[in-house]
C-alpha atoms as a PDB file:
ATOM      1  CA  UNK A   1       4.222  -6.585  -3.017  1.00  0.00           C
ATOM      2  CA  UNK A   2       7.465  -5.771  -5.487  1.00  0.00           C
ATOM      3  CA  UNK A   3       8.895  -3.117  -2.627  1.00  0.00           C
ATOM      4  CA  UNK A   4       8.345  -6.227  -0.268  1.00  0.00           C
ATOM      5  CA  UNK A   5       9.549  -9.041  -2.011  1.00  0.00           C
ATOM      6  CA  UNK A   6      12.422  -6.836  -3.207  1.00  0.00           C
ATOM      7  CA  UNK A   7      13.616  -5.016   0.025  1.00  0.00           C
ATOM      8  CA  UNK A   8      12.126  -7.494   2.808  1.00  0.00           C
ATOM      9  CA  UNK A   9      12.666  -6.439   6.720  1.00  0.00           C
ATOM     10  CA  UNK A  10      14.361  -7.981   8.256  1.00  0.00           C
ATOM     11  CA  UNK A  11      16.421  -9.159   5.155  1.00  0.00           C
ATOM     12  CA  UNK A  12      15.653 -12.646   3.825  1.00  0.00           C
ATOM     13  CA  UNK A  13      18.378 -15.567   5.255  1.00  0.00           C
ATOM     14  CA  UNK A  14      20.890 -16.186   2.493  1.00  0.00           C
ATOM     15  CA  UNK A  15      21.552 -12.555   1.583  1.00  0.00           C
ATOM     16  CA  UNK A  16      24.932 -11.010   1.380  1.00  0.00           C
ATOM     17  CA  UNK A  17      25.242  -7.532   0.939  1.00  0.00           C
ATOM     18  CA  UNK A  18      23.855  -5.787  -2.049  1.00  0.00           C
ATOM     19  CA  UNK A  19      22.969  -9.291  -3.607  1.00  0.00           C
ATOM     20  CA  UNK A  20      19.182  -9.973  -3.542  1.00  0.00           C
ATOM     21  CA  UNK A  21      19.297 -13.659  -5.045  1.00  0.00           C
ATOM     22  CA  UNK A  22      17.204 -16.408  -2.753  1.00  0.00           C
ATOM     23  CA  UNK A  23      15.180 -19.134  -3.907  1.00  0.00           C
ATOM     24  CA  UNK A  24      11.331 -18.929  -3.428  1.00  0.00           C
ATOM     25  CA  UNK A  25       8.334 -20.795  -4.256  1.00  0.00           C
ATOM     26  CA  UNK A  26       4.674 -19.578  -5.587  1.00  0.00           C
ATOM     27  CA  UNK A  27       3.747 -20.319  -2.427  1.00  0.00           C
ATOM     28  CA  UNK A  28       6.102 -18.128  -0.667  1.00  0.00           C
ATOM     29  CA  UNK A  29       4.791 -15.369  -3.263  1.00  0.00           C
ATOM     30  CA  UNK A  30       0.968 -16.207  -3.108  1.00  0.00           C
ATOM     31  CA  UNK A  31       1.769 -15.499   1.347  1.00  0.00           C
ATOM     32  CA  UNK A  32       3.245 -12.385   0.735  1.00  0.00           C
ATOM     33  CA  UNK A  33       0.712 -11.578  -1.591  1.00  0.00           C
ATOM     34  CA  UNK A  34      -2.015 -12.119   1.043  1.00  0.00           C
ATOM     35  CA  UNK A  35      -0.016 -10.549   3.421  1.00  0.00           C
ATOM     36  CA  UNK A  36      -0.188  -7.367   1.462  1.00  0.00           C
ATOM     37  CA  UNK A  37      -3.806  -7.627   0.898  1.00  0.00           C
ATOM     38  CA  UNK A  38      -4.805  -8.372   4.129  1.00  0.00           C
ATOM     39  CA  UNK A  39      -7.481 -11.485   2.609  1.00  0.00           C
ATOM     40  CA  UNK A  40      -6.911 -15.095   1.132  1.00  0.00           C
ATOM     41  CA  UNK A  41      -5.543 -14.598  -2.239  1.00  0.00           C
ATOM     42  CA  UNK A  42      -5.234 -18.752  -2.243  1.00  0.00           C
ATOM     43  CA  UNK A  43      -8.571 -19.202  -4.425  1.00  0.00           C
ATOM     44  CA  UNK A  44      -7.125 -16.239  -7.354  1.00  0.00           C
ATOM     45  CA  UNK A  45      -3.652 -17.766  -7.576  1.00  0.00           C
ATOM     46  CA  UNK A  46      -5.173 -22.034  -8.155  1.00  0.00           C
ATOM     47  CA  UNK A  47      -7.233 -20.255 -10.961  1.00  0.00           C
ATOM     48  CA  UNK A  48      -5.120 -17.872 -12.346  1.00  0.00           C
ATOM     49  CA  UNK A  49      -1.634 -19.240 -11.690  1.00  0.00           C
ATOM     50  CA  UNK A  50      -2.051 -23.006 -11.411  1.00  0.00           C
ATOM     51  CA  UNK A  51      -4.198 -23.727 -14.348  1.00  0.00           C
ATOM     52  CA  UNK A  52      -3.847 -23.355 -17.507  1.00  0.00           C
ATOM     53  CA  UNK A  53      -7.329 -22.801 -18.232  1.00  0.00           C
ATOM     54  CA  UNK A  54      -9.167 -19.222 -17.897  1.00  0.00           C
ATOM     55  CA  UNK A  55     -12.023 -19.302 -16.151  1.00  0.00           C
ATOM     56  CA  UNK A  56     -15.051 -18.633 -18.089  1.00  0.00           C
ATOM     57  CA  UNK A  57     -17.855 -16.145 -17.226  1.00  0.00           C
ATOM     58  CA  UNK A  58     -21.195 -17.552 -18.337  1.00  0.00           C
ATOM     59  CA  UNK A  59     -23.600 -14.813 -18.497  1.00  0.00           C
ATOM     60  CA  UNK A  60     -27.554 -15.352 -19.141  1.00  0.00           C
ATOM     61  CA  UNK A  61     -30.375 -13.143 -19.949  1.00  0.00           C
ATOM     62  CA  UNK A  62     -34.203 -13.932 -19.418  1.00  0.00           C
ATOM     63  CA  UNK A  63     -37.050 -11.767 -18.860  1.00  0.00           C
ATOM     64  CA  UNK A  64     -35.723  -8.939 -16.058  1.00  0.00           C
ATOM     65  CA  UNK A  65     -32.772 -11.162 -14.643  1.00  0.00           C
ATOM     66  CA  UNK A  66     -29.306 -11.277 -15.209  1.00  0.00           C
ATOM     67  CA  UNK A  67     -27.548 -14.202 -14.878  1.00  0.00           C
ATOM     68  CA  UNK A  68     -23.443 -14.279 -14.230  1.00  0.00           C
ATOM     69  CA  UNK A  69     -21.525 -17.807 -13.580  1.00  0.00           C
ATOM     70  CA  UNK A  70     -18.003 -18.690 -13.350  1.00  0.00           C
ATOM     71  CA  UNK A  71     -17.204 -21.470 -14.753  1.00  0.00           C
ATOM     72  CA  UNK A  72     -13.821 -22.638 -13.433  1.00  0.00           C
ATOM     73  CA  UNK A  73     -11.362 -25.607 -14.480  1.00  0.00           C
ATOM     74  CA  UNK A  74     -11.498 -28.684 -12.201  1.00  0.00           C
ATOM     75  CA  UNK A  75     -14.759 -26.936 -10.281  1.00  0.00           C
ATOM     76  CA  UNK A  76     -12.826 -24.770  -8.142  1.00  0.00           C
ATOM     77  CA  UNK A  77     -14.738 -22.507  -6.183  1.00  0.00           C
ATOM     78  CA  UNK A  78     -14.256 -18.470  -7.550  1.00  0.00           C
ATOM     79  CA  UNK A  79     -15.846 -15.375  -6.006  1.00  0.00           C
ATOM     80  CA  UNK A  80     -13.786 -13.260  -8.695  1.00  0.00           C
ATOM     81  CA  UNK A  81     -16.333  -9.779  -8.614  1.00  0.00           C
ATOM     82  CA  UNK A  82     -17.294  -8.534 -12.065  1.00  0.00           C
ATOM     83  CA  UNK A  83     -18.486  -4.823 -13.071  1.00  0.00           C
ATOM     84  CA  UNK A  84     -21.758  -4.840 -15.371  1.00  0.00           C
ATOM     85  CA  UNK A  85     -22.444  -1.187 -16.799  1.00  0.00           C
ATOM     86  CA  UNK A  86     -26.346  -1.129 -17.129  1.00  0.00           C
ATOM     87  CA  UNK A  87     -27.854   1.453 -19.174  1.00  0.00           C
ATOM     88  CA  UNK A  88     -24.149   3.281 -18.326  1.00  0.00           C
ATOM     89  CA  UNK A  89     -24.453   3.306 -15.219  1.00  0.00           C
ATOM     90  CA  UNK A  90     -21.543   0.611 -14.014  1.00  0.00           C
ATOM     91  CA  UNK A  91     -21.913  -1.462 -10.610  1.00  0.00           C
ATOM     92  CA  UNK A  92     -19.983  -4.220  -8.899  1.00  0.00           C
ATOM     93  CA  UNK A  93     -21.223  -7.706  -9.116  1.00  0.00           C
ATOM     94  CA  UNK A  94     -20.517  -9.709  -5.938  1.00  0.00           C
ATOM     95  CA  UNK A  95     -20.041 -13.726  -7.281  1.00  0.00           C
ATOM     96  CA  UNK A  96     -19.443 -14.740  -3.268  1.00  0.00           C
ATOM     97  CA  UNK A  97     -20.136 -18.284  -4.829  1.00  0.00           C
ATOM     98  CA  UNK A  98     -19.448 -17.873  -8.064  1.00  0.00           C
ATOM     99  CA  UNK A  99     -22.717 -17.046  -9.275  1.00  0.00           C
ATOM    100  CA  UNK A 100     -25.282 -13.635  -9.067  1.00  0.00           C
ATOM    101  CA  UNK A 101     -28.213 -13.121 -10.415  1.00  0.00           C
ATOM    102  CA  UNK A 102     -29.553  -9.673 -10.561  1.00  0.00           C
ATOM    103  CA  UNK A 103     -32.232  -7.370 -11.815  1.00  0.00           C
ATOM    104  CA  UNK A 104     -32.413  -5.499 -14.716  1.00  0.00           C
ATOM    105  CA  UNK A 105     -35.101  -3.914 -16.819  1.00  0.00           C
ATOM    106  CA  UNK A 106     -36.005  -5.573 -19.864  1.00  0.00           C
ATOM    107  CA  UNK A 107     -34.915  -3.177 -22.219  1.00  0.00           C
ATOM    108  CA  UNK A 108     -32.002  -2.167 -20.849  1.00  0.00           C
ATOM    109  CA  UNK A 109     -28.390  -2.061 -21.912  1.00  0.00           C
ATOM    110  CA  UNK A 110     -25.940  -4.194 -20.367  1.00  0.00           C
ATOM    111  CA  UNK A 111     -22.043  -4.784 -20.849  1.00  0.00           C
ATOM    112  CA  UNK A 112     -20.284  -7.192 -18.635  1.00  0.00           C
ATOM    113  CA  UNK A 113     -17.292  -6.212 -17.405  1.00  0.00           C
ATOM    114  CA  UNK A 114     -17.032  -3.011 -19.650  1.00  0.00           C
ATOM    115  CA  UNK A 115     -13.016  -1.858 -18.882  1.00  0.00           C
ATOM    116  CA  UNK A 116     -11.944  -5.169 -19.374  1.00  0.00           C
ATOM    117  CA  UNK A 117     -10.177  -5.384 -16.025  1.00  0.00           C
ATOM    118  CA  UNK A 118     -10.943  -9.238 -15.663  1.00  0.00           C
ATOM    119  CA  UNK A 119      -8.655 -11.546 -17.482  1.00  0.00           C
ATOM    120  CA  UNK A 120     -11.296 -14.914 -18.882  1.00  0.00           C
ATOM    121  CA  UNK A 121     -11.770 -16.819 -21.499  1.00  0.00           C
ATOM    122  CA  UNK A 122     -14.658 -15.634 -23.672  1.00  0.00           C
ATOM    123  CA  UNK A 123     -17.449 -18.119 -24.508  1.00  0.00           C
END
């Protein structure tokens, strides 16, 4: 996205030379960013860049279930994926609708999102 924005092709109107300067909007960047990824990004950058709140990952336990909810500012919808290590053994949670629930033994050992790769608020 950087190389992109950086050193577009063909070069962006406005530029003269070796100067880079143009005006662009968080739109313009959240496009680009899409672009790059080849999916939506819209839904990450209204959570993460246009609110102030983090989301919030609400996580329950009960019996041999595991519960995992975002809980977003304004109600906006957030698939954001979340690793759970169970009894160290780490897996990708899908949250397509910003909720999972999945199985796990009852005695077993669980840490949500165990790298800390996803930026949230904590409870």
């Amino acid at each position: 996205i950087l190389r992109r924005w950086t050193y577009p092709e063909p070069p962006a109107p406005g530029e003269r030379g070796s100067c880079r300067c143009r005006s662009v909007t968080t739109d313009d960047f959240v496009a680009l960013a899409s672009e790059v990824a080849q999916r939506e990004l819209d839904r990450f950058f209204e959570v993460y860049v246009r609110q102030a709140e983090l989301p919030r990952l609400a996580v329950e336990r009960a019996d041999s279930a595991l519960t995992l909810r975002w809980d977003v500012p304004a109600g906006l919808p957030f698939a954001m994926p979340v690793d759970v290590a169970i009894d160290d053994e780490v897996r990708r949670v899908e949250l397509p609708d910003g909720h999972a629930r999945i199985a796990v033994g009852p005695d077993a050992a669980i840490a949500i999102d165990p790298n800390g790769w996803v930026l949230r608020s904590e409870p």
